[in-house]
PDB file of N, CA and C in Angstrom:
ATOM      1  N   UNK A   1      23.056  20.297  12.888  1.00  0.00           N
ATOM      2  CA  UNK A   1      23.317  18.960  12.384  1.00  0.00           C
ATOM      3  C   UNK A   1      22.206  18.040  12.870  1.00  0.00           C
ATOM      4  N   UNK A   2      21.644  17.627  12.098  1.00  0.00           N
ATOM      5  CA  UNK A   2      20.516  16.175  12.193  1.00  0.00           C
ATOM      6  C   UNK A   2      20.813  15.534  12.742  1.00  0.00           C
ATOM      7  N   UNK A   3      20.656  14.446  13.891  1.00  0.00           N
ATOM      8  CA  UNK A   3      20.560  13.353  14.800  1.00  0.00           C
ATOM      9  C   UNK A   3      19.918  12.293  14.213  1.00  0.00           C
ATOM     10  N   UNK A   4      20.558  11.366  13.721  1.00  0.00           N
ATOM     11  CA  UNK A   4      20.392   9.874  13.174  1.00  0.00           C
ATOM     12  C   UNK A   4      19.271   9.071  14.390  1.00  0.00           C
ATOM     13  N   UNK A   5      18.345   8.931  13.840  1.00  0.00           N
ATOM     14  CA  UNK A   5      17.421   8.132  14.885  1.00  0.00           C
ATOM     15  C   UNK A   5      17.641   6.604  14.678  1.00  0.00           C
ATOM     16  N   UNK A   6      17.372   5.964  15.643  1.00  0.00           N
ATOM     17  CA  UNK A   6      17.496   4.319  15.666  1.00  0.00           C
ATOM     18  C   UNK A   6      16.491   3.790  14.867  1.00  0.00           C
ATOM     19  N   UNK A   7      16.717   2.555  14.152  1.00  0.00           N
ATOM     20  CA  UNK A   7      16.046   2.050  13.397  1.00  0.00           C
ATOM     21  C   UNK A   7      15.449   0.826  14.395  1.00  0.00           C
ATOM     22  N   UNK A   8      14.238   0.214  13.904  1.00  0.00           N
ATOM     23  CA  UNK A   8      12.981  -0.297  14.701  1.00  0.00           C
ATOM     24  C   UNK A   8      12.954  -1.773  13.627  1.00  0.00           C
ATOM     25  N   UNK A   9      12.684  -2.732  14.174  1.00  0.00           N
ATOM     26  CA  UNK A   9      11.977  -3.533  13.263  1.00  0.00           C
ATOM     27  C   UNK A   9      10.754  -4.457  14.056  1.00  0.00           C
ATOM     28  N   UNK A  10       9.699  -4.238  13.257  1.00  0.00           N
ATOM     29  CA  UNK A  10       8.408  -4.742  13.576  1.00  0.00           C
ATOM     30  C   UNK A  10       8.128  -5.794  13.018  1.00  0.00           C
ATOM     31  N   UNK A  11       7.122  -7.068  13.533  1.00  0.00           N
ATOM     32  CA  UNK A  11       6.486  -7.660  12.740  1.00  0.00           C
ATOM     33  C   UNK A  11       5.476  -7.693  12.601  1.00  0.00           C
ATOM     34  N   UNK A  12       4.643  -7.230  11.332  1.00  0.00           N
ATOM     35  CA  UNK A  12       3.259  -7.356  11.180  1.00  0.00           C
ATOM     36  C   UNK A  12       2.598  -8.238  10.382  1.00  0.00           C
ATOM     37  N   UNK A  13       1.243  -8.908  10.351  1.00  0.00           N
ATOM     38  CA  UNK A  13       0.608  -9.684   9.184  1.00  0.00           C
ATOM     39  C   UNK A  13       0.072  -9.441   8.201  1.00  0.00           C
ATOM     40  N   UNK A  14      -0.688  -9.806   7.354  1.00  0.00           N
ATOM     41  CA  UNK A  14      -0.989  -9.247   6.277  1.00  0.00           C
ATOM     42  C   UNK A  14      -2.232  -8.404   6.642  1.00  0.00           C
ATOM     43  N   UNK A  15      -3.074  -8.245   7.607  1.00  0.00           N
ATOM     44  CA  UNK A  15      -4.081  -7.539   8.458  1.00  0.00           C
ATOM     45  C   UNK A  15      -3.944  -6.438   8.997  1.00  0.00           C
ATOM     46  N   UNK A  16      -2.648  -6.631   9.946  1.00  0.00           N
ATOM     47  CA  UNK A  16      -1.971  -5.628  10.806  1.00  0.00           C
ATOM     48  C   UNK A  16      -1.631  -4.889   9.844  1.00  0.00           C
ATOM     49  N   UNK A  17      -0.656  -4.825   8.569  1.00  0.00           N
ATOM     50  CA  UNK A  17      -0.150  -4.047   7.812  1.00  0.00           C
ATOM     51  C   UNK A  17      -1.338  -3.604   6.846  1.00  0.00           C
ATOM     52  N   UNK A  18      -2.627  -4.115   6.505  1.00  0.00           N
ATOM     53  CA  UNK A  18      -3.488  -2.933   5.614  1.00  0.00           C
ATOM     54  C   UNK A  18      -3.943  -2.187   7.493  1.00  0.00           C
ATOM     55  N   UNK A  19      -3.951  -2.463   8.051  1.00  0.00           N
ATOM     56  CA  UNK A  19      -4.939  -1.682   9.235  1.00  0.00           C
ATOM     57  C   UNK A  19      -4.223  -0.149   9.217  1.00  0.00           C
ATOM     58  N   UNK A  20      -2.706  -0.639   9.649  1.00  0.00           N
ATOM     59  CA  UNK A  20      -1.945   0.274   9.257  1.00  0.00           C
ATOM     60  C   UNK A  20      -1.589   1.107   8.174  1.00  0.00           C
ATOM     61  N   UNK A  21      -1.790   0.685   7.171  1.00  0.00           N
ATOM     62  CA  UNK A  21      -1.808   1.675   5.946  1.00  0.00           C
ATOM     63  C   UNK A  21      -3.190   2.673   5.887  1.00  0.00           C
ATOM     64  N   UNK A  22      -4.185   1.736   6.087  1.00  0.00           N
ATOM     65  CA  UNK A  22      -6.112   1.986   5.965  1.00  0.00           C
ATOM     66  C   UNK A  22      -5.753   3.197   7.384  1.00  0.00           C
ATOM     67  N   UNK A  23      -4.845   3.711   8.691  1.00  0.00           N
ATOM     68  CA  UNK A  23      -4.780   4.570   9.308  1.00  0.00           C
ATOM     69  C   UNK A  23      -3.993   5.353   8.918  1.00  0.00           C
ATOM     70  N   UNK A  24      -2.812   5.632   8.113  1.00  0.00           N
ATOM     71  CA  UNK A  24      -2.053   6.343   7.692  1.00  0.00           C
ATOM     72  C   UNK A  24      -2.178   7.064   6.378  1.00  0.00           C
ATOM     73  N   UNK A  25      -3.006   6.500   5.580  1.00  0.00           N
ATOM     74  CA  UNK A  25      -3.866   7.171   4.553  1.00  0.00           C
ATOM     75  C   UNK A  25      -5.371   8.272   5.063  1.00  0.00           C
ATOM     76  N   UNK A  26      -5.800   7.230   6.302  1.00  0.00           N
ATOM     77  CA  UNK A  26      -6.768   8.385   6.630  1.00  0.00           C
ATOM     78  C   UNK A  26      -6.424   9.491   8.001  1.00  0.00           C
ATOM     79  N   UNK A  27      -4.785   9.405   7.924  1.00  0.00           N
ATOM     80  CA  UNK A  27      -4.849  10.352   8.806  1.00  0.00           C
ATOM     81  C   UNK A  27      -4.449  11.834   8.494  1.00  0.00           C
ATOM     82  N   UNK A  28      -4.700  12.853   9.377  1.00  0.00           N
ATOM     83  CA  UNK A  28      -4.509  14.100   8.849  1.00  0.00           C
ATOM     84  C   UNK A  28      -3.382  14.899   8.404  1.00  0.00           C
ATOM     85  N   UNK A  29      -3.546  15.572   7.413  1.00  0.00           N
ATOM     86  CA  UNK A  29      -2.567  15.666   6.605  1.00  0.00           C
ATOM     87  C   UNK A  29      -1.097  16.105   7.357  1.00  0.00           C
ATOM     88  N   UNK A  30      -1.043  17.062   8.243  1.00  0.00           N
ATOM     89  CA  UNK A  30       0.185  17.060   8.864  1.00  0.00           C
ATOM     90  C   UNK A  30       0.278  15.816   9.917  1.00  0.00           C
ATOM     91  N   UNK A  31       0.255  14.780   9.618  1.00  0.00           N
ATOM     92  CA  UNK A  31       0.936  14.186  10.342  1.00  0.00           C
ATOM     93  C   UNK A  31       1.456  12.800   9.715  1.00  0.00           C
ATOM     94  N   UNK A  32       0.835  12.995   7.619  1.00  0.00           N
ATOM     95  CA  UNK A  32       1.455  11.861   7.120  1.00  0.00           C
ATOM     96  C   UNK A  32       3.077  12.429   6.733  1.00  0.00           C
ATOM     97  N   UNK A  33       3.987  13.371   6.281  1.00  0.00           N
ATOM     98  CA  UNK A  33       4.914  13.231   6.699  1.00  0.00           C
ATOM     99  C   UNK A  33       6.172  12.291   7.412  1.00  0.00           C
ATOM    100  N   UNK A  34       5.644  12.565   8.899  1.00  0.00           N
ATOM    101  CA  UNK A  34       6.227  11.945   9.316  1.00  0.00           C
ATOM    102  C   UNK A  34       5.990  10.267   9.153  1.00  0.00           C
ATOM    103  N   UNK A  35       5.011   9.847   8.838  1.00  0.00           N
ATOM    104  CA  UNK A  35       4.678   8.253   8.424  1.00  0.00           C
ATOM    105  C   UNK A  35       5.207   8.124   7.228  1.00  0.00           C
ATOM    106  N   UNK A  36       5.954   8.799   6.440  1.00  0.00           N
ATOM    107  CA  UNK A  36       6.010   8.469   4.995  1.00  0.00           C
ATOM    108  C   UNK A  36       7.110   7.643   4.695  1.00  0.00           C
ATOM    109  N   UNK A  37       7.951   7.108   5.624  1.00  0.00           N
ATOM    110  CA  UNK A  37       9.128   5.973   5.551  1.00  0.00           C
ATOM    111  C   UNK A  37       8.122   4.391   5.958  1.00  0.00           C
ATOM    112  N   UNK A  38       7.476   4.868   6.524  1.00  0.00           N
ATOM    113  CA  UNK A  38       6.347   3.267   7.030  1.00  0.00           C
ATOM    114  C   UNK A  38       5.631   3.320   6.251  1.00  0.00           C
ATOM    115  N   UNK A  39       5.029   4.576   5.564  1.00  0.00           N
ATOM    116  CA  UNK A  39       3.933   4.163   4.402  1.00  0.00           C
ATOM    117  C   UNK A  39       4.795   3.109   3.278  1.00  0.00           C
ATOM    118  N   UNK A  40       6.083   4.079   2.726  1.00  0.00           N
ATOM    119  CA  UNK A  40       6.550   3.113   1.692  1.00  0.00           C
ATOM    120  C   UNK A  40       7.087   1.913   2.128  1.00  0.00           C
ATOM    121  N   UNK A  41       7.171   1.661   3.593  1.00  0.00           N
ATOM    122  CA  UNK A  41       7.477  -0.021   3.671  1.00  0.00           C
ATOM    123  C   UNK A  41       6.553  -0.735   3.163  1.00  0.00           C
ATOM    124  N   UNK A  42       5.285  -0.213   3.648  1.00  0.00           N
ATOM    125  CA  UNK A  42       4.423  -1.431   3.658  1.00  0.00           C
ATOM    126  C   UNK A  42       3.705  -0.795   2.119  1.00  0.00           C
ATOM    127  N   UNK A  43       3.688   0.015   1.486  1.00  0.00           N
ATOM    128  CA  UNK A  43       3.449  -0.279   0.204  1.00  0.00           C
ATOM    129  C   UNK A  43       4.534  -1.165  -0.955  1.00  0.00           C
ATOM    130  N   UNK A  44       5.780  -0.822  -0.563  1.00  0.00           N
ATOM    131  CA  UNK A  44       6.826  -2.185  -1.142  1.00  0.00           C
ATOM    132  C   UNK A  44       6.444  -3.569  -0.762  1.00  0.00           C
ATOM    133  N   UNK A  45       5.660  -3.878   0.756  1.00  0.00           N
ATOM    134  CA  UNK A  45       5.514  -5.202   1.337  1.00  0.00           C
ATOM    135  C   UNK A  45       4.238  -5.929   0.452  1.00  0.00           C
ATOM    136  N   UNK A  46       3.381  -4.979   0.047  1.00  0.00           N
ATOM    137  CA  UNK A  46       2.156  -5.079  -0.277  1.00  0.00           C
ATOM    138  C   UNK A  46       2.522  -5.825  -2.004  1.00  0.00           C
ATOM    139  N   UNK A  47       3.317  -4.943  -2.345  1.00  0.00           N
ATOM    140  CA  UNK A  47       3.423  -4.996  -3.919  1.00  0.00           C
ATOM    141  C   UNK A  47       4.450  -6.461  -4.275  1.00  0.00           C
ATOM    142  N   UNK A  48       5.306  -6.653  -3.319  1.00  0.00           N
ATOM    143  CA  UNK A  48       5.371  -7.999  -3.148  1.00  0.00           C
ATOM    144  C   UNK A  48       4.998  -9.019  -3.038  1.00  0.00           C
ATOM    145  N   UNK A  49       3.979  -9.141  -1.811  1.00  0.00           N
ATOM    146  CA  UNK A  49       2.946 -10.073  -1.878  1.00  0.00           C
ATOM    147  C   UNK A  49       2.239 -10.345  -2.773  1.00  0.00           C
ATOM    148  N   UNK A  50       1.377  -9.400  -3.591  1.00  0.00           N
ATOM    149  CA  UNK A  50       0.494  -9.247  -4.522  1.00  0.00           C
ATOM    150  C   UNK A  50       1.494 -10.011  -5.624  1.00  0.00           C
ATOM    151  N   UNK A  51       2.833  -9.507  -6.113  1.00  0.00           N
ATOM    152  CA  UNK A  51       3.608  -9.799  -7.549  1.00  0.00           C
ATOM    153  C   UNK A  51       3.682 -11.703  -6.146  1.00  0.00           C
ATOM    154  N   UNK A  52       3.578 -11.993  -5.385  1.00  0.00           N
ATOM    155  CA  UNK A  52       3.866 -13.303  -5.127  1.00  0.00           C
ATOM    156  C   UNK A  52       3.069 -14.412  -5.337  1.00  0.00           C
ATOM    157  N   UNK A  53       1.504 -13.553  -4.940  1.00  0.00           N
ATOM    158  CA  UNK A  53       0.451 -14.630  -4.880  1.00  0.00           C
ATOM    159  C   UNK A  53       0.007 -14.483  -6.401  1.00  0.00           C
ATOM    160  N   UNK A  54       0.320 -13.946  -7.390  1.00  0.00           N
ATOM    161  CA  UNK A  54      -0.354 -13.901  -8.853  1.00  0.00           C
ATOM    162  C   UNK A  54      -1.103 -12.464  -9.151  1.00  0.00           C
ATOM    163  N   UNK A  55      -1.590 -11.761  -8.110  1.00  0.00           N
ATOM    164  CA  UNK A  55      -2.731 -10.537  -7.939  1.00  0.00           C
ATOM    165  C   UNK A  55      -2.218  -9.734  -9.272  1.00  0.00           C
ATOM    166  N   UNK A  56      -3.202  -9.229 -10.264  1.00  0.00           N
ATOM    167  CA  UNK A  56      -2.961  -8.150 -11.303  1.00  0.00           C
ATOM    168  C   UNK A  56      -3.708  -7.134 -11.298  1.00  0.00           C
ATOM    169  N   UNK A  57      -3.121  -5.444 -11.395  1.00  0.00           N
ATOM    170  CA  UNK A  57      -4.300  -4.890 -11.556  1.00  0.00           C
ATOM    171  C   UNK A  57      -3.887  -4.132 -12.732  1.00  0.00           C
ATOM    172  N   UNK A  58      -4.941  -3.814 -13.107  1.00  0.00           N
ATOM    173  CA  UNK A  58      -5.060  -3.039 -14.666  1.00  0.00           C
ATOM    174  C   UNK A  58      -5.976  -1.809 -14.164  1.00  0.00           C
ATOM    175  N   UNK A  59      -4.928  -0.176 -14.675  1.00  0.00           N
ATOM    176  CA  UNK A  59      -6.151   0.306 -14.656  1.00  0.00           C
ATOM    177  C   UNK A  59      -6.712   1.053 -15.713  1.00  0.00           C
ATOM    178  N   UNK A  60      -8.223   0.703 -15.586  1.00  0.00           N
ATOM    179  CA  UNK A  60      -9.437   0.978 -16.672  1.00  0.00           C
ATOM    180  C   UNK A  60      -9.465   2.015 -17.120  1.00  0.00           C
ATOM    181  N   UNK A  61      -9.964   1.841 -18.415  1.00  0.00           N
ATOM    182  CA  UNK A  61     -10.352   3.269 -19.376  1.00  0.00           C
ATOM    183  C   UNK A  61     -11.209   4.424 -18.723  1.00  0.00           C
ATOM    184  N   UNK A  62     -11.861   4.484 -17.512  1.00  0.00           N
ATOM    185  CA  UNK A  62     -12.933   5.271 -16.622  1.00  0.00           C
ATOM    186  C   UNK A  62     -11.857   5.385 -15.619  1.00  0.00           C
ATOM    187  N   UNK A  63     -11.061   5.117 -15.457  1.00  0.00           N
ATOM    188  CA  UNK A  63      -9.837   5.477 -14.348  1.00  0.00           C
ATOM    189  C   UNK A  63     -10.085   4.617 -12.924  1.00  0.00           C
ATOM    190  N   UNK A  64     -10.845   3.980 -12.615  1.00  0.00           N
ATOM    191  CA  UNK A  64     -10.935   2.613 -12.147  1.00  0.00           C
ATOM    192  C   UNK A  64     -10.034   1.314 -11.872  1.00  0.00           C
ATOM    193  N   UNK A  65      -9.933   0.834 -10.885  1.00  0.00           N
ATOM    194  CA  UNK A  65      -8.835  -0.143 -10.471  1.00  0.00           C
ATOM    195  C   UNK A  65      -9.226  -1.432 -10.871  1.00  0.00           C
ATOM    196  N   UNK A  66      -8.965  -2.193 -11.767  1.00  0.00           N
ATOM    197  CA  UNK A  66      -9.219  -3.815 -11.593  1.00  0.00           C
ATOM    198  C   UNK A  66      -8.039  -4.592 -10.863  1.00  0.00           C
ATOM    199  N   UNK A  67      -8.662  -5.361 -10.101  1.00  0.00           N
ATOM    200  CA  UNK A  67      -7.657  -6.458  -9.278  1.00  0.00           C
ATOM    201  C   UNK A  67      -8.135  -7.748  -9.416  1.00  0.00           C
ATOM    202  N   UNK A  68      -7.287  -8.513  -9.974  1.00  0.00           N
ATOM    203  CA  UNK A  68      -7.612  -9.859 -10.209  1.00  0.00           C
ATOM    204  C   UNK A  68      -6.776 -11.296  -9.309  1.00  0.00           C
ATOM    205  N   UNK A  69      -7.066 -12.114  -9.284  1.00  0.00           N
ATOM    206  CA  UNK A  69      -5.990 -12.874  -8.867  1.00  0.00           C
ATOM    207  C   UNK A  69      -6.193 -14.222  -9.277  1.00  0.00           C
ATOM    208  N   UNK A  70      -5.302 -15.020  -9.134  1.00  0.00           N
ATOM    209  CA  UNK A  70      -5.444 -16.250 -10.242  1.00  0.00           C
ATOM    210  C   UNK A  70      -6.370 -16.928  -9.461  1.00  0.00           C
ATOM    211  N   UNK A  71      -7.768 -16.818  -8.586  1.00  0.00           N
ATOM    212  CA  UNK A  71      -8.335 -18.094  -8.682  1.00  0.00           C
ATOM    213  C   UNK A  71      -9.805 -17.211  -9.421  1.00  0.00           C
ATOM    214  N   UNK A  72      -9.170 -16.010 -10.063  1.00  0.00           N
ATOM    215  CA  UNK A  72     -10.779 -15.598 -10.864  1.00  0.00           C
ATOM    216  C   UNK A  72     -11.185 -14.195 -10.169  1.00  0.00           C
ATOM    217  N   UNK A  73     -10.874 -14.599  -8.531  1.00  0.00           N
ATOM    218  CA  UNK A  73     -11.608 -13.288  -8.135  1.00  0.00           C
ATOM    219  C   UNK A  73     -11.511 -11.806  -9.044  1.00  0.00           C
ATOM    220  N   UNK A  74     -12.574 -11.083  -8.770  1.00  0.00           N
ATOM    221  CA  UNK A  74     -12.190  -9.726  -9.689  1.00  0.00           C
ATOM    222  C   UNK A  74     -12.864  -8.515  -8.592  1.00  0.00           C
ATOM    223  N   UNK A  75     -12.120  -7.660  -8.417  1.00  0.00           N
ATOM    224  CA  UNK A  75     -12.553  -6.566  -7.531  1.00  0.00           C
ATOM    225  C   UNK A  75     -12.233  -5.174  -8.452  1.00  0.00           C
ATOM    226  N   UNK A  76     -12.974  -4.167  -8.525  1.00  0.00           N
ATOM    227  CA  UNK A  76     -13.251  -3.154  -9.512  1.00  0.00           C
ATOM    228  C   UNK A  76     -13.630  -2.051  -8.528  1.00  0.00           C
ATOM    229  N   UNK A  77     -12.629  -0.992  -8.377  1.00  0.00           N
ATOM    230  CA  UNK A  77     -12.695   0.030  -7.165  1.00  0.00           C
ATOM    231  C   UNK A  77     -11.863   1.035  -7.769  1.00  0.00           C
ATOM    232  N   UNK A  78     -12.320   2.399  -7.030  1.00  0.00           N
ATOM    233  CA  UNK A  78     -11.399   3.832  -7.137  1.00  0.00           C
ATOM    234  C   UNK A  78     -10.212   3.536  -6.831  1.00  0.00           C
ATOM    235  N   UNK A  79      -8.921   3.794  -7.257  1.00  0.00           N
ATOM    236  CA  UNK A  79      -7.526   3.630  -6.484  1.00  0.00           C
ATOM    237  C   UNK A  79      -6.984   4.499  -5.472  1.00  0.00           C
ATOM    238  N   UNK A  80      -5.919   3.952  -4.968  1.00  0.00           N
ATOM    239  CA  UNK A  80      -5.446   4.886  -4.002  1.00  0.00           C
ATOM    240  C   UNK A  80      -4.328   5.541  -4.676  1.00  0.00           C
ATOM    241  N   UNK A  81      -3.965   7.095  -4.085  1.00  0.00           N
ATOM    242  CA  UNK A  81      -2.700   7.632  -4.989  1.00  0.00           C
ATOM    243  C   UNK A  81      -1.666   6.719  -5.039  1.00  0.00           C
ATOM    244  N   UNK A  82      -1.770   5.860  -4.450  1.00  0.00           N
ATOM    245  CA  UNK A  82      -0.445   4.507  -3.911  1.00  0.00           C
ATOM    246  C   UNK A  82      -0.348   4.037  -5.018  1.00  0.00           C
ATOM    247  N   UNK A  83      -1.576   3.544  -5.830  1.00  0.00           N
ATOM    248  CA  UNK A  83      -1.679   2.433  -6.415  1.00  0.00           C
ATOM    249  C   UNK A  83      -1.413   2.846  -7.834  1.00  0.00           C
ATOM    250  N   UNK A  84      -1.396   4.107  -8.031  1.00  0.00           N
ATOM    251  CA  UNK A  84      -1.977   4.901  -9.905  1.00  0.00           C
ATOM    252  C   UNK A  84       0.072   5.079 -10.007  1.00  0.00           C
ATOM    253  N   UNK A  85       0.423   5.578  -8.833  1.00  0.00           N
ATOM    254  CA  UNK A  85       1.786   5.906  -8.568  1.00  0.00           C
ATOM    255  C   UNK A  85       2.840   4.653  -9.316  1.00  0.00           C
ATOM    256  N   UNK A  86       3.733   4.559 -10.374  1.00  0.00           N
ATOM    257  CA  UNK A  86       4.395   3.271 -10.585  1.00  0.00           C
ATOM    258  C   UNK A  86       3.444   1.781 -11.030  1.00  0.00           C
ATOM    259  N   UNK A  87       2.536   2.346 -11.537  1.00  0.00           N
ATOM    260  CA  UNK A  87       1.251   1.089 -11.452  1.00  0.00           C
ATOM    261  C   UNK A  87       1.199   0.908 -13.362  1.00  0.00           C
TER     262      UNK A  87
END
């Protein structure tokens, strides 16, 4: 029988939480697993923010990420499996 572990709550900023994702994406493969309940927090936290501040991304006919946000900016990059996932 499985043992229910205690639940944690953290607070992070919008910095702290890509630092943390930007380490859990590049870490080695047996050990994302176990990160994969914190990965999808902070990819739900992310996709929030983004649907809050206006941010859109479309992705391109070359399979390419556009990210836009309402004051114009435009950023044009490879995606992450995060992002192609529900996108």
């Amino acid at each position: 029988m499985a043992t229910k572990l205690p639940n944690y709550t953290v607070t992070v900023n919008a910095f702290e939480a890509g630092v943390l994702m930007g380490m859990i994406e590049s870490a080695e493969e047996r050990l994302k697993p176990s990160l994969r309940g914190l990965r999808g927090q902070l990819i739900a936290m992310k996709r929030d923010l983004e649907k809050a501040e206006g941010v859109v991304k479309t992705i391109l006919p070359n399979g390419m990420l556009e990210i836009k946000d309402v004051d114009g900016n435009r950023i044009i990059r490879a995606p992450y499996s995060w992002e192609i996932e529900g996108n």
